[in-house]
Protein backbone atom coordinates (compact mmCIF):
# COMPACT_ATOMS: atom_id res chain seq x y z
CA UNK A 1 0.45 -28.28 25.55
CA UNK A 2 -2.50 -27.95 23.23
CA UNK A 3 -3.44 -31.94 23.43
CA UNK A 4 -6.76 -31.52 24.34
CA UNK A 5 -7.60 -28.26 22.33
CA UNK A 6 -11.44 -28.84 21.31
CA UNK A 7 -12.24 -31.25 24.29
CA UNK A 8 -14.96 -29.98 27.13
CA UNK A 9 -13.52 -31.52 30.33
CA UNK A 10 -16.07 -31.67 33.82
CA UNK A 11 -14.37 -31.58 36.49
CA UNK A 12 -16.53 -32.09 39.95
CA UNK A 13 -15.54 -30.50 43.57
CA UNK A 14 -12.91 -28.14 41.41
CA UNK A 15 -13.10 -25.05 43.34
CA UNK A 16 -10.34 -25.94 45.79
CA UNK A 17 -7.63 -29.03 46.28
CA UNK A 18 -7.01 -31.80 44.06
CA UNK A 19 -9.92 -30.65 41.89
CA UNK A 20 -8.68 -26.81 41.23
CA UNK A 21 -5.19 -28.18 40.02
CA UNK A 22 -6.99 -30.91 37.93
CA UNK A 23 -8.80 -28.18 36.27
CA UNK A 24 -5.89 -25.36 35.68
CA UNK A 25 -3.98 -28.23 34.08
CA UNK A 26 -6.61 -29.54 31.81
CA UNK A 27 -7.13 -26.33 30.71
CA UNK A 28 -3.69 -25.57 30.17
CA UNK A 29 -3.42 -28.73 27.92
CA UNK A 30 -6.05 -26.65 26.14
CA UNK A 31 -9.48 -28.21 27.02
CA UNK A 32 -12.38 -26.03 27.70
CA UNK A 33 -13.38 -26.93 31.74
CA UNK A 34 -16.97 -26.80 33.38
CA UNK A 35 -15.64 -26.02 37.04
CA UNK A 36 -18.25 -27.96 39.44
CA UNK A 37 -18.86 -26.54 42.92
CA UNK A 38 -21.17 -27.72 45.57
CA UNK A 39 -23.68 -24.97 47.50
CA UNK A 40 -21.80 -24.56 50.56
CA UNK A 41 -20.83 -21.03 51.80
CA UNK A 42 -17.87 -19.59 50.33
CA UNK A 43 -17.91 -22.44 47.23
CA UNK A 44 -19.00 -20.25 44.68
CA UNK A 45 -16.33 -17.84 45.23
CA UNK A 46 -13.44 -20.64 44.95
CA UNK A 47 -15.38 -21.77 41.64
CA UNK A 48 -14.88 -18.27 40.66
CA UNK A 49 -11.25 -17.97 40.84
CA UNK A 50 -10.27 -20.96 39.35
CA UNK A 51 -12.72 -19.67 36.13
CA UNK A 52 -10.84 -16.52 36.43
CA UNK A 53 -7.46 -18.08 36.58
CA UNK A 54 -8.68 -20.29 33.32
CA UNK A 55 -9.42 -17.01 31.51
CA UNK A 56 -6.92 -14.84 32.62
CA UNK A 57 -4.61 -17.77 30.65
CA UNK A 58 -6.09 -17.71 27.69
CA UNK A 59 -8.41 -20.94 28.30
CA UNK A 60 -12.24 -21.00 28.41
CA UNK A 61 -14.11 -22.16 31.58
CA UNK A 62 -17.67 -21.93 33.42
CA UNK A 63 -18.85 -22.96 37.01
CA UNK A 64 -21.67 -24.49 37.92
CA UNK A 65 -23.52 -25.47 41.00
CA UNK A 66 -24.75 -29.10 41.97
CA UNK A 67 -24.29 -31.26 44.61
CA UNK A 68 -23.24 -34.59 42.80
CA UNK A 69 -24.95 -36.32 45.22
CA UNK A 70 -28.68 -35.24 44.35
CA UNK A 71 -29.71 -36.75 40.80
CA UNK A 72 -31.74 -33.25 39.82
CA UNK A 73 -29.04 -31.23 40.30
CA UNK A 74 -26.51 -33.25 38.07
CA UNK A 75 -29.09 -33.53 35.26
CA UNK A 76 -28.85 -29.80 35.67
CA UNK A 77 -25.37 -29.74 35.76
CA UNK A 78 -25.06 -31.87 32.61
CA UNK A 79 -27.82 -29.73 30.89
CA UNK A 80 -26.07 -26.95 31.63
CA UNK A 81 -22.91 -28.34 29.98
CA UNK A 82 -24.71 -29.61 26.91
CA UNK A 83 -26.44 -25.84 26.66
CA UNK A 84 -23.06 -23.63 27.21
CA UNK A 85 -20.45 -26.08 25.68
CA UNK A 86 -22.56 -28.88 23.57
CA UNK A 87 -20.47 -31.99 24.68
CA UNK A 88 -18.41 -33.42 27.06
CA UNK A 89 -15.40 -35.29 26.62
CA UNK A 90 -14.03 -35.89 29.71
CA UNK A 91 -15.02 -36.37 33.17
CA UNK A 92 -13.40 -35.80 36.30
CA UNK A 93 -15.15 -37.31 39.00
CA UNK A 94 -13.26 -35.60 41.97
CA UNK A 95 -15.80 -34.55 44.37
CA UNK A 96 -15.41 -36.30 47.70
CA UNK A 97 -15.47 -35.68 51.23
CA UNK A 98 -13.31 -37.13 54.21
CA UNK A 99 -14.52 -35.96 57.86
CA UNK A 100 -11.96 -37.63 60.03
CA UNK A 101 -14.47 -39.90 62.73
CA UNK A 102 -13.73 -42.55 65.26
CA UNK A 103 -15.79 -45.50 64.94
CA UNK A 104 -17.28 -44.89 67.87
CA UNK A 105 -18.30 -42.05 67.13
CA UNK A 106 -20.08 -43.33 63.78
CA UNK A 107 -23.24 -41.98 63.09
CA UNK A 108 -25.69 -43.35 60.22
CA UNK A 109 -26.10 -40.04 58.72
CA UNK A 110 -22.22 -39.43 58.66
CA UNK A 111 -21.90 -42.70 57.04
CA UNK A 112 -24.73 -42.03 54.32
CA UNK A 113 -23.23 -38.62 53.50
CA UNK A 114 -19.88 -39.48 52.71
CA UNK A 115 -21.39 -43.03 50.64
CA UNK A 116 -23.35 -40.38 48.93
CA UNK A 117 -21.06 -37.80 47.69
CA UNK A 118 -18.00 -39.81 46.88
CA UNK A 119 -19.50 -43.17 45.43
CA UNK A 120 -23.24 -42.20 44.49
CA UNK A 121 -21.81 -38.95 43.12
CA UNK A 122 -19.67 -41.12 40.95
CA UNK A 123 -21.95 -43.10 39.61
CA UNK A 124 -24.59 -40.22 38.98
CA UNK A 125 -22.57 -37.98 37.01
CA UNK A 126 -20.76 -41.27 34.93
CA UNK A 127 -24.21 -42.14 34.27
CA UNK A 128 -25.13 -38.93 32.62
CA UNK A 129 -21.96 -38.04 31.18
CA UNK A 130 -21.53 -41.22 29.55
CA UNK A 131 -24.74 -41.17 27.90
CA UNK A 132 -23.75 -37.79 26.30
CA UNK A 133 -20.50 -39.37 24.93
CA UNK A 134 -22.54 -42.53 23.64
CA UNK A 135 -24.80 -40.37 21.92
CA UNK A 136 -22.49 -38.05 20.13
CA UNK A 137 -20.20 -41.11 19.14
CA UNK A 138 -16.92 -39.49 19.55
CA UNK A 139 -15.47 -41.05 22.71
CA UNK A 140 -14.54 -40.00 26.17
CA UNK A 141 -13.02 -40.34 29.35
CA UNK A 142 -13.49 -40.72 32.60
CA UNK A 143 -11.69 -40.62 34.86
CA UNK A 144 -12.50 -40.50 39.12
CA UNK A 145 -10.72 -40.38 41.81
CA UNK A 146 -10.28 -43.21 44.57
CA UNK A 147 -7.42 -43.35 46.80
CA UNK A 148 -4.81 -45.07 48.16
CA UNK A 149 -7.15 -45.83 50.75
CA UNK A 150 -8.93 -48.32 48.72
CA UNK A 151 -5.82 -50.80 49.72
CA UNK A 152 -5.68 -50.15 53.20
CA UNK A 153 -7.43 -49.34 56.22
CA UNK A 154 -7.99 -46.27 57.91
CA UNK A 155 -8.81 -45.65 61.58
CA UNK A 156 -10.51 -42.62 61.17
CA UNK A 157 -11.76 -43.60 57.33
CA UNK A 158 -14.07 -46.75 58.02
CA UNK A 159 -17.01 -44.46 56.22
CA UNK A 160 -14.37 -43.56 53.61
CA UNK A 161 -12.39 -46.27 52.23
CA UNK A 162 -15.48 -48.52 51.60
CA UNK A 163 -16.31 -45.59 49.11
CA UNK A 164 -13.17 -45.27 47.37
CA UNK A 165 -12.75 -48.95 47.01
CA UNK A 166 -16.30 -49.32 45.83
CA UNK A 167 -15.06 -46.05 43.12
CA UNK A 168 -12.39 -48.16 41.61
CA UNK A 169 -14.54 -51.30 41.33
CA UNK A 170 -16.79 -49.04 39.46
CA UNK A 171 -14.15 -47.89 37.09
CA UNK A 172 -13.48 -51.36 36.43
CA UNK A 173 -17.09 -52.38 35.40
CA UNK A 174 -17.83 -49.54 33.52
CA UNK A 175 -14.51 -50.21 31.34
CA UNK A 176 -16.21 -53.25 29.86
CA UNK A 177 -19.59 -51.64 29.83
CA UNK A 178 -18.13 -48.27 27.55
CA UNK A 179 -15.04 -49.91 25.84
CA UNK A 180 -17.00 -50.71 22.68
CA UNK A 181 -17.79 -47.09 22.94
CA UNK A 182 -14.35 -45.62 22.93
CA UNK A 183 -14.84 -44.44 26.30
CA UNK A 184 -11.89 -45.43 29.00
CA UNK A 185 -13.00 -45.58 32.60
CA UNK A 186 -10.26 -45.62 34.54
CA UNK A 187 -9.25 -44.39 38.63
CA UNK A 188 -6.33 -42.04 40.25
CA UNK A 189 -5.36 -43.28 43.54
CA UNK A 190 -4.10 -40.83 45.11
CA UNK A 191 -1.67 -41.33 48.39
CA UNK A 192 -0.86 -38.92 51.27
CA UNK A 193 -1.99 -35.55 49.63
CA UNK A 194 -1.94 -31.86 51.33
CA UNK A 195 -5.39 -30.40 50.96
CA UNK A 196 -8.18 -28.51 52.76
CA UNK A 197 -9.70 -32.19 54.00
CA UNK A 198 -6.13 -33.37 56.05
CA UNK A 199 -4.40 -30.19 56.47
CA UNK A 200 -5.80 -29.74 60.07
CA UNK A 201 -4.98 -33.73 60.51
CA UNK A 202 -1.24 -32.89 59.81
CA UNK A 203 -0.98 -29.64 62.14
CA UNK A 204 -1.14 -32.19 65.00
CA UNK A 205 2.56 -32.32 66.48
CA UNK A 206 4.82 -34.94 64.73
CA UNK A 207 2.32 -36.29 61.76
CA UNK A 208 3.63 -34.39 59.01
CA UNK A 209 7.24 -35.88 59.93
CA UNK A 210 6.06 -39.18 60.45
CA UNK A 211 4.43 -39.73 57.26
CA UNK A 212 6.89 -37.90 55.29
CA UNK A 213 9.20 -40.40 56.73
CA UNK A 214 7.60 -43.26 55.15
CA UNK A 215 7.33 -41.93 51.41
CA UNK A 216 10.34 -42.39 49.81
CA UNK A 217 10.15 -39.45 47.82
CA UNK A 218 10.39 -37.98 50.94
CA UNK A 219 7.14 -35.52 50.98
CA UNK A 220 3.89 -35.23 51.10
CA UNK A 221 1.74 -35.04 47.74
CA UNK A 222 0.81 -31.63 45.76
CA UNK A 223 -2.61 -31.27 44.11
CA UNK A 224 -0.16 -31.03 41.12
CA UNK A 225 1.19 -34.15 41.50
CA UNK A 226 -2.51 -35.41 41.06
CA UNK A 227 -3.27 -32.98 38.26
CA UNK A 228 -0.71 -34.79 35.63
CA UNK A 229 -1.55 -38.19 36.20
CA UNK A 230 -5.14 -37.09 35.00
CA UNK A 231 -3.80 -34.84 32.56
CA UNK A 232 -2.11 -38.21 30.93
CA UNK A 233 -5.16 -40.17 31.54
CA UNK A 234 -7.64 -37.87 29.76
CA UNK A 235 -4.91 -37.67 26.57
CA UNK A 236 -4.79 -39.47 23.27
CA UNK A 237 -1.36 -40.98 24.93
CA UNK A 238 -3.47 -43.11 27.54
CA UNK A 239 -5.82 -44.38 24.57
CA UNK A 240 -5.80 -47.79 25.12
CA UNK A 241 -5.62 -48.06 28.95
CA UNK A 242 -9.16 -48.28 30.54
CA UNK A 243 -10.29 -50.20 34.07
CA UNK A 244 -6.96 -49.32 35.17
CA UNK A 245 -6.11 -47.76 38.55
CA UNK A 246 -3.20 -45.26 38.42
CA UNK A 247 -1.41 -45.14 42.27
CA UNK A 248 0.18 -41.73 42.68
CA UNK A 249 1.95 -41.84 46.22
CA UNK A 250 4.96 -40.80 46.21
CA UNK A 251 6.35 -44.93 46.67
CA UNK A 252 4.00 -44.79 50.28
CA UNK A 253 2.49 -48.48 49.44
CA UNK A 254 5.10 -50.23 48.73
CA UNK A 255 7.35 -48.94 51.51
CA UNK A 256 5.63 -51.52 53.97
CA UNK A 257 9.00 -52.56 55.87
């Protein structure tokens, strides 16, 4: 459980969801985690409890504030990470946003916001964090999360799945570009996963049931479920994969019939 004892993981958008079980297991494989949060009310405080859960384990951990999609405040973030923990060896770029909208309903500002956080927010904090690892010449990882909705379409997702398509295209370039490095660049695509962004989606009478009745695991994703296949990714066991895309869905995708 110790496989990434003297690694300093970043996780982004960790206080809650995917991100929060990304970072309890990383630490529990023994890395030490920065715990990103964005400034919205009530943010901190999640940050804070996953820190607490971290330490209360045994494992070391810090939060800190940015938006990932504002430049100045992920050179801060990344200062504060080479201040408080002097490297970074892997990076979990989780932070994203989903606000369910019709296209109709579209709005340019909607549209730029979500491009912002989940794809510029990507490439922002891989650009920084991947200059740390090139400098100190030990490796690294990254890792970031797309979706199953890079493959298909979404109704309600037109601003969305251009994002997470255009995440895993990234991965894929920035393999070549940081493979002579020893840094891997690779995705996690998740599928139909129960957090804070869909929960509301799948109070609506009869979703739940109907989407649970077309993964042939037969439920809907756990953060957890999420957690491990980054776990794996950011090991010495997934050394030589890199511009990969790893599609954890419970069999959804391929159930097409």
């Amino acid at each position: 459980m110790a496989q990434l004892s003297g690694k300093v993981a970043v996780v982004t958008g960790a206080g809650r969801g995917i991100g929060r079980a990304v970072a309890l297991r990383l630490a529990e494989a023994g890395a030490e985690v920065i715990v990103n949060f964005p400034g919205e009310v009530g943010e901190a405080a999640h940050a804070a409890g996953v820190v607490r859960a971290i330490q209360e384990a045994g494992g070391k951990a810090l939060a800190a504030e940015a938006d990932v999609s504002d430049a100045d405040q992920v050179a801060r973030l990344f200062d504060t990470v080479a201040s408080e923990a002097g490297q970074v060896d892997i990076l979990v770029n989780n932070a994203g946003i989903c606000p369910f909208q019709d296209w109709w309903g579209m709005t340019e500002a909607l549209w730029d916001r979500v491009a912002a956080v989940n794809l510029k927010g990507t490439f922002l904090c891989s650009h920084r964090a991947s200059q740390m690892m090139r400098d100190r010449g030990a490796g690294g990882r990254i890792i970031s999360m797309s979706s199953i909705s890079a493959l298909v379409g979404g109704a309600l997702q037109t601003h969305y799945t251009p994002t997470k398509a255009g995440v895993r295209s990234l991965m894929q370039s920035l393999a070549i570009v940081l493979g002579p490095y020893g840094i891997t660049c690779n995705s996690v695509m998740p599928g139909s996963i129960l957090t804070d962004i869909n929960r509301a989606h799948y109070e609506e009478p009869g979703l739940r049931a109907r989407d649970e009745a077309r993964i042939p695991v037969g439920r809907l994703g756990a953060p957890r479920d999420i957690a491990g296949a980054v776990a794996f990714l950011a090991s010495d066991e997934a050394a030589y994969i890199t511009g990969a895309d790893l599609l954890v869905d419970g069999g959804l995708f391929v159930n097409l019939q």
